[in-house]
C-alpha atoms as a PDB file:
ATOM      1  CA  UNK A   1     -38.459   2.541  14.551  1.00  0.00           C
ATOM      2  CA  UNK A   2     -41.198   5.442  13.874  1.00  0.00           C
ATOM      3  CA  UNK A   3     -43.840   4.899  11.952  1.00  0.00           C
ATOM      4  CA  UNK A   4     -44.021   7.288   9.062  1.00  0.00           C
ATOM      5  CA  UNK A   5     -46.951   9.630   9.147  1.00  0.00           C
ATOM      6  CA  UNK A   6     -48.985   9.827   5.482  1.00  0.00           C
ATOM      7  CA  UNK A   7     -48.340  12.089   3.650  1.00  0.00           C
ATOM      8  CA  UNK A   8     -50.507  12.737   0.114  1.00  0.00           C
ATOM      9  CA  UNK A   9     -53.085  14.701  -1.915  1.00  0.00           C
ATOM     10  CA  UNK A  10     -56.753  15.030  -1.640  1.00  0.00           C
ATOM     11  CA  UNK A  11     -59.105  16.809  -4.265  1.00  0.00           C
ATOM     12  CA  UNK A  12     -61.581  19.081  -2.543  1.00  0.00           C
ATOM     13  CA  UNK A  13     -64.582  19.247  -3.526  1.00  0.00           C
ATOM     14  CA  UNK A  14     -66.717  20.066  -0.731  1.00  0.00           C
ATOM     15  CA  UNK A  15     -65.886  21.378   3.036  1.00  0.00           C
ATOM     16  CA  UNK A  16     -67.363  18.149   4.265  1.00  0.00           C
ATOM     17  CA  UNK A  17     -65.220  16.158   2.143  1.00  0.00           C
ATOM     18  CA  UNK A  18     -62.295  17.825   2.815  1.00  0.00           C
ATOM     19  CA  UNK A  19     -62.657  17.709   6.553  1.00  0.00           C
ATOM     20  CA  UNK A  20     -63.619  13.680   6.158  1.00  0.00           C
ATOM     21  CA  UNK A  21     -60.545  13.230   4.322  1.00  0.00           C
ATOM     22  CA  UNK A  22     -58.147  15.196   6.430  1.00  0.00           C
ATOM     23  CA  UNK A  23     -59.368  12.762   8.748  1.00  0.00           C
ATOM     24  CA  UNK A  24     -58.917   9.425   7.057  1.00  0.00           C
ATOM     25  CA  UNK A  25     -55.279  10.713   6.463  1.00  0.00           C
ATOM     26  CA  UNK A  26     -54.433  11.708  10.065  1.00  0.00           C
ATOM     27  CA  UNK A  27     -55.249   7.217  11.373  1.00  0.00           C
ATOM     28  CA  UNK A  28     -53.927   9.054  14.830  1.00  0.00           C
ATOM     29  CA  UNK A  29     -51.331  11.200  13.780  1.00  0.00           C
ATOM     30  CA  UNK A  30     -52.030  14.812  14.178  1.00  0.00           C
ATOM     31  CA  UNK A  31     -51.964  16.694  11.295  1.00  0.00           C
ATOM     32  CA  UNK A  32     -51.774  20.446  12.891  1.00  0.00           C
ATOM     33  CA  UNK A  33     -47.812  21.907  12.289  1.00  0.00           C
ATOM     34  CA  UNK A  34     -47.299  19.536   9.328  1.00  0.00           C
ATOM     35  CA  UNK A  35     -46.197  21.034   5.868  1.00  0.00           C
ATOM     36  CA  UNK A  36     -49.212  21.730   3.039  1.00  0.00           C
ATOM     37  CA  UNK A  37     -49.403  22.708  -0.213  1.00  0.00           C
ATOM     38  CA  UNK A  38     -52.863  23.596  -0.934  1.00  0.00           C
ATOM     39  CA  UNK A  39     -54.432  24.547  -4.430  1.00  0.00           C
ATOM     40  CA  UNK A  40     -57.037  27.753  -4.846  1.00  0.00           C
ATOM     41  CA  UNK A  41     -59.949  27.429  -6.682  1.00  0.00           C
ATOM     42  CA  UNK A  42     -58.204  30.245  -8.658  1.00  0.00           C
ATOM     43  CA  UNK A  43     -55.586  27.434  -9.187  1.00  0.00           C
ATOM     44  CA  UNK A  44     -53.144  29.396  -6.866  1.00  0.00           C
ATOM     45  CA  UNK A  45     -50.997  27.330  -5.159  1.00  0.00           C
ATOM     46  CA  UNK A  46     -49.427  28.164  -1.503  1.00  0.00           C
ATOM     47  CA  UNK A  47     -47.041  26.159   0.663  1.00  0.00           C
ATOM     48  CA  UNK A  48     -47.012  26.439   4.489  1.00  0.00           C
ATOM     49  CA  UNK A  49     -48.080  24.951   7.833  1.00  0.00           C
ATOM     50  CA  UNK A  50     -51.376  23.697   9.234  1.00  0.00           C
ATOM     51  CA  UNK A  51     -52.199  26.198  12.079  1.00  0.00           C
ATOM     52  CA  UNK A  52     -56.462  24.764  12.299  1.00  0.00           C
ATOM     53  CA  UNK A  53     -59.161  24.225  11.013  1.00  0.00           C
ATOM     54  CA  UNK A  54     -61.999  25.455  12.294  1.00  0.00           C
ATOM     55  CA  UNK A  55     -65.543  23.473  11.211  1.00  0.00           C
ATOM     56  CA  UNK A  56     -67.802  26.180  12.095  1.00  0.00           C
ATOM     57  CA  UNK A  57     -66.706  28.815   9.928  1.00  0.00           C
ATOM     58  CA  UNK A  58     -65.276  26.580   7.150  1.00  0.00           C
ATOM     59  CA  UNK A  59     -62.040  27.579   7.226  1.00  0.00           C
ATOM     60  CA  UNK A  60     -58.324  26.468   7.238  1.00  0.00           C
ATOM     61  CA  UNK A  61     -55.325  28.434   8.711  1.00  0.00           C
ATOM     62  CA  UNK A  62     -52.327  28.233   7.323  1.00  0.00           C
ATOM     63  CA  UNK A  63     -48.714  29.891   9.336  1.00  0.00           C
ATOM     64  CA  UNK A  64     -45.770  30.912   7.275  1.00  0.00           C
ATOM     65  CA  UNK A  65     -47.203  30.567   4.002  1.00  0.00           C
ATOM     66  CA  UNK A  66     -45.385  31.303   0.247  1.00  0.00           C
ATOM     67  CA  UNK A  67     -47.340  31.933  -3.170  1.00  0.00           C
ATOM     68  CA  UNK A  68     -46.117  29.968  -5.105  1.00  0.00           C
ATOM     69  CA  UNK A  69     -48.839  31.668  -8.254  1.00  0.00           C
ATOM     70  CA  UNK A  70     -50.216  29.724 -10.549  1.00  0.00           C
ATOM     71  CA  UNK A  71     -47.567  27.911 -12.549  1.00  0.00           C
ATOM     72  CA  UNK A  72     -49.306  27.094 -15.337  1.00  0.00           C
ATOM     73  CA  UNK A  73     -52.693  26.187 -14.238  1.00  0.00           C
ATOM     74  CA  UNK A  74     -54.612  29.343 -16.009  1.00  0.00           C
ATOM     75  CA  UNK A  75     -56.838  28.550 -18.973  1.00  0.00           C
ATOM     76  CA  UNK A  76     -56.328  31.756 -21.599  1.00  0.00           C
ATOM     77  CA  UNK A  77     -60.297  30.629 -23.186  1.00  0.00           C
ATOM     78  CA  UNK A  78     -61.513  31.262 -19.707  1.00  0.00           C
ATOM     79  CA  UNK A  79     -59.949  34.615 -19.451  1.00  0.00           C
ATOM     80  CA  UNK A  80     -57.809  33.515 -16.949  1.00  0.00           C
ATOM     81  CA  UNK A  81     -54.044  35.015 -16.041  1.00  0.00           C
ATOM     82  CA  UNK A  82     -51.089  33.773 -14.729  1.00  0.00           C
ATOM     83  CA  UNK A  83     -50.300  34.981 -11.377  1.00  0.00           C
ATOM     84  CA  UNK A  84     -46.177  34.609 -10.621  1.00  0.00           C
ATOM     85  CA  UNK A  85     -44.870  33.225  -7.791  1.00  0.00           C
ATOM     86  CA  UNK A  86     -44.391  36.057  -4.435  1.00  0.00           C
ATOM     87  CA  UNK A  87     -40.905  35.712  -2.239  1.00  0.00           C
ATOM     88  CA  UNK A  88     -43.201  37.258   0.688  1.00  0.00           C
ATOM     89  CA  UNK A  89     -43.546  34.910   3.150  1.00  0.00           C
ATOM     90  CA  UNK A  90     -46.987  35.937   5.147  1.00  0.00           C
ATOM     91  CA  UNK A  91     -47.091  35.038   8.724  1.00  0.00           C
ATOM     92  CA  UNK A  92     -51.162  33.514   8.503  1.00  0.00           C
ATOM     93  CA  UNK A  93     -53.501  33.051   5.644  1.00  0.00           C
ATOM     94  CA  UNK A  94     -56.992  31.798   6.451  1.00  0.00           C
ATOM     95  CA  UNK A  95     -58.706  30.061   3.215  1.00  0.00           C
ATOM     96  CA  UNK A  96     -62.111  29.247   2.999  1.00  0.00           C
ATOM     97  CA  UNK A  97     -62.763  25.981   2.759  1.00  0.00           C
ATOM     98  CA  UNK A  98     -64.939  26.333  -0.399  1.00  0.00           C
ATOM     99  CA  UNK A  99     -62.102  28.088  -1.629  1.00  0.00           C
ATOM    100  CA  UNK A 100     -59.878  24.817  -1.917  1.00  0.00           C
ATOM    101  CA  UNK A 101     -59.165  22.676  -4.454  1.00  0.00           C
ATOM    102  CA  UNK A 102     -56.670  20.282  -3.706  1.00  0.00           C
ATOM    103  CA  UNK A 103     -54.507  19.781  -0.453  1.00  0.00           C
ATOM    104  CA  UNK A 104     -51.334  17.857  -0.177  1.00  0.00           C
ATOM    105  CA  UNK A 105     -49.631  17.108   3.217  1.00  0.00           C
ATOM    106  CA  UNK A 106     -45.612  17.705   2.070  1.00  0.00           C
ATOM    107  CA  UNK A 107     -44.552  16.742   5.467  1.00  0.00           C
ATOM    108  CA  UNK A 108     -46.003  15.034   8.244  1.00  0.00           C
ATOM    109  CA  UNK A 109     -45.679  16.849  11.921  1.00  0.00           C
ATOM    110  CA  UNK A 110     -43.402  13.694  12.862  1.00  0.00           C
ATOM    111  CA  UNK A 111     -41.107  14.599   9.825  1.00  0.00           C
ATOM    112  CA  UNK A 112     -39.600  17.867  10.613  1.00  0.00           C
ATOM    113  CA  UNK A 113     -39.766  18.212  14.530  1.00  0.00           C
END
């Protein structure tokens, strides 16, 4: 019997924070290859795995990633526009970390090998 890696959602609101709670989730299990969703702070969200994270530069890196647009998150008052969903599937995407909103772990590394 395997313990089940966590798997949830954490608001960003800060670099720090987001590294400190990426963290907290892992309690030992390694969180690198495991399935995200992540959130823009132009409320775009994309789906794909956690390559690294890299603390110097503030940055994530994300492998086989999907669009997934904005579905529904735009606010017309603040000029905003929905962006639709892409079927490209992009081999990396590297997101600034003060470009994050929220993060979700979908599926722990444990999960799907």
């Amino acid at each position: 019997l395997r313990a089940r890696p966590w798997c949830g959602s954490v608001s960003v609101n800060s670099w720090e924070n987001f590294l400190h709670a990426l963290a907290a989730m892992s309690t030992g299990v390694p969180y690198i290859g495991s399935k995200i969703s992540l959130i823009t702070t132009s409320d775009i969200r994309y789906e794909g795995m956690l390559y690294s994270l890299n603390k110097e530069e503030s940055t994530i890196a994300v492998q086989n990633v999907r669009s997934f647009g904005t579905e529904g998150r735009t606010d017309g008052a603040r000029g905003q526009h929905e962006v639709p969903m892409s079927n490209e599937i992009y081999d990396f995407i590297i997101f600034r970390g003060k470009d994050l909103k929220d993060l979700t772990v979908l599926q722990g590394l444990a999960e799907h090998e």
